[in-house]
Protein backbone atom coordinates (compact mmCIF):
# COMPACT_ATOMS: atom_id res chain seq x y z
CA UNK A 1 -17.41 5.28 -18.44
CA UNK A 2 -14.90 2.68 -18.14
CA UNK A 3 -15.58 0.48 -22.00
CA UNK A 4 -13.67 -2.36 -20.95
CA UNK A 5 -11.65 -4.06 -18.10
CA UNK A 6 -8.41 -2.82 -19.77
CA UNK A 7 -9.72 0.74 -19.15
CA UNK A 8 -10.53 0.11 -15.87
CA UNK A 9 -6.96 -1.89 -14.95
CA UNK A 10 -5.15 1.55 -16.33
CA UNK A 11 -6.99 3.58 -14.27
CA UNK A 12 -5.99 2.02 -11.31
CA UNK A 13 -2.57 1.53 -12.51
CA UNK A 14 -2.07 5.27 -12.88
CA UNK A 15 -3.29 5.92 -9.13
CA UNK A 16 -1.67 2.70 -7.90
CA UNK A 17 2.07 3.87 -9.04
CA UNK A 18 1.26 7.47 -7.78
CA UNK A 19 0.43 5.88 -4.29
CA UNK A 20 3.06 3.46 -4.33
CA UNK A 21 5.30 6.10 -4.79
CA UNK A 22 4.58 8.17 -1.76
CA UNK A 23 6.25 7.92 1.30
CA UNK A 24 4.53 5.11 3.39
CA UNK A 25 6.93 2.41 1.59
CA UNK A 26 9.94 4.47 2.32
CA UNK A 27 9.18 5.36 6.27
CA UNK A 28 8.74 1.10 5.86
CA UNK A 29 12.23 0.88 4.47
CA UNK A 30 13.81 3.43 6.69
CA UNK A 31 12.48 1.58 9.69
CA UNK A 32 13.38 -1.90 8.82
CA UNK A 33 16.75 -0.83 7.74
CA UNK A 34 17.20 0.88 11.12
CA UNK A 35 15.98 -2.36 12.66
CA UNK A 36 17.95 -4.77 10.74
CA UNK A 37 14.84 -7.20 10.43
CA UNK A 38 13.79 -8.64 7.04
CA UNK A 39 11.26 -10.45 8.33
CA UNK A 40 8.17 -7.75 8.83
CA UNK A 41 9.08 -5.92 6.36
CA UNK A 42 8.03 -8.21 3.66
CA UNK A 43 4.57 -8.72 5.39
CA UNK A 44 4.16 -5.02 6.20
CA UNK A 45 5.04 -3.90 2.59
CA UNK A 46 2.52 -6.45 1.15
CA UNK A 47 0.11 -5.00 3.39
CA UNK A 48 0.54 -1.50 2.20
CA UNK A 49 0.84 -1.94 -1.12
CA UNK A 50 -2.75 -4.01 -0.80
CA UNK A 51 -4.65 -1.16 0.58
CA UNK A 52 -3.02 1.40 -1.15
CA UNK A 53 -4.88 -1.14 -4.40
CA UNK A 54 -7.78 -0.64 -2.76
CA UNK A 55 -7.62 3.13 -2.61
CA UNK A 56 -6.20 3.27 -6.31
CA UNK A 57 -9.61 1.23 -6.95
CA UNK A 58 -11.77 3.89 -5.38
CA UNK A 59 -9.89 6.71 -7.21
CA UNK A 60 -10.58 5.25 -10.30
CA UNK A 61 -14.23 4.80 -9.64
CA UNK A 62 -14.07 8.37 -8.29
CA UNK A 63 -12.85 10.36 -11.34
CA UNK A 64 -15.00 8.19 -13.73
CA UNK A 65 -18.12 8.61 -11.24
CA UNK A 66 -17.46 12.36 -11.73
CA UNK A 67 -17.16 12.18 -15.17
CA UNK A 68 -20.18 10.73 -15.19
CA UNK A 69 -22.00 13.33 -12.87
CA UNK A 70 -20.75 16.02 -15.08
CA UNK A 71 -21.86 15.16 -18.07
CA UNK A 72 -24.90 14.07 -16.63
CA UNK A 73 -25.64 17.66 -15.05
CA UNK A 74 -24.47 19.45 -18.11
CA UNK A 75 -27.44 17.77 -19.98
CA UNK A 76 -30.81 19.46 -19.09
CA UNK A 77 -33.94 18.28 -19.41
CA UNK A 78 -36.72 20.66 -20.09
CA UNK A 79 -40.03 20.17 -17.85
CA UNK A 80 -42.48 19.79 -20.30
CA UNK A 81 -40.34 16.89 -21.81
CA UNK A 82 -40.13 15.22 -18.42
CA UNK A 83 -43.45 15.14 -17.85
CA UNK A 84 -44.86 12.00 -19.47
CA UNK A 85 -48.13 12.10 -22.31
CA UNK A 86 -51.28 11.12 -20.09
């Protein structure tokens, strides 16, 4: 699991600048330059770059959420232990 905020902030980071590196920026640029606004492009690139945070977010939730799953599956409980003393 995540042990602190930090943790958490890198996480993101790492899926963040793999996102922000694909090519939904770029068509972005391509199209404003081929427009010759400045305007949009500002807004539209904010935009982008604020859901493509949000999907970083889930990633990073993902992977630890799996993380989690695994090593909760790879620990077996035995049914006699389960069951409780009565």
């Amino acid at each position: 699991m995540f042990h602190s905020a930090l943790g958490f902030l890198k996480a993101v980071g790492k899926h963040w600048w793999t996102l922000l590196s694909c090519a939904v920026l770029t068509i972005i640029g391509v199209i404003a330059a081929a427009m010759h606004s400045n305007l949009w492009i500002v807004w539209l690139s904010s935009a982008a770059a604020f859901i493509l945070l949000q999907i970083a977010s889930f990633l990073a939730w993902k992977d630890e959420h799996e993380k989690f799953e695994q090593q909760f599956s790879d620990t077996e409980i035995e049914p006699e232990k389960a069951r409780p003393d009565i």
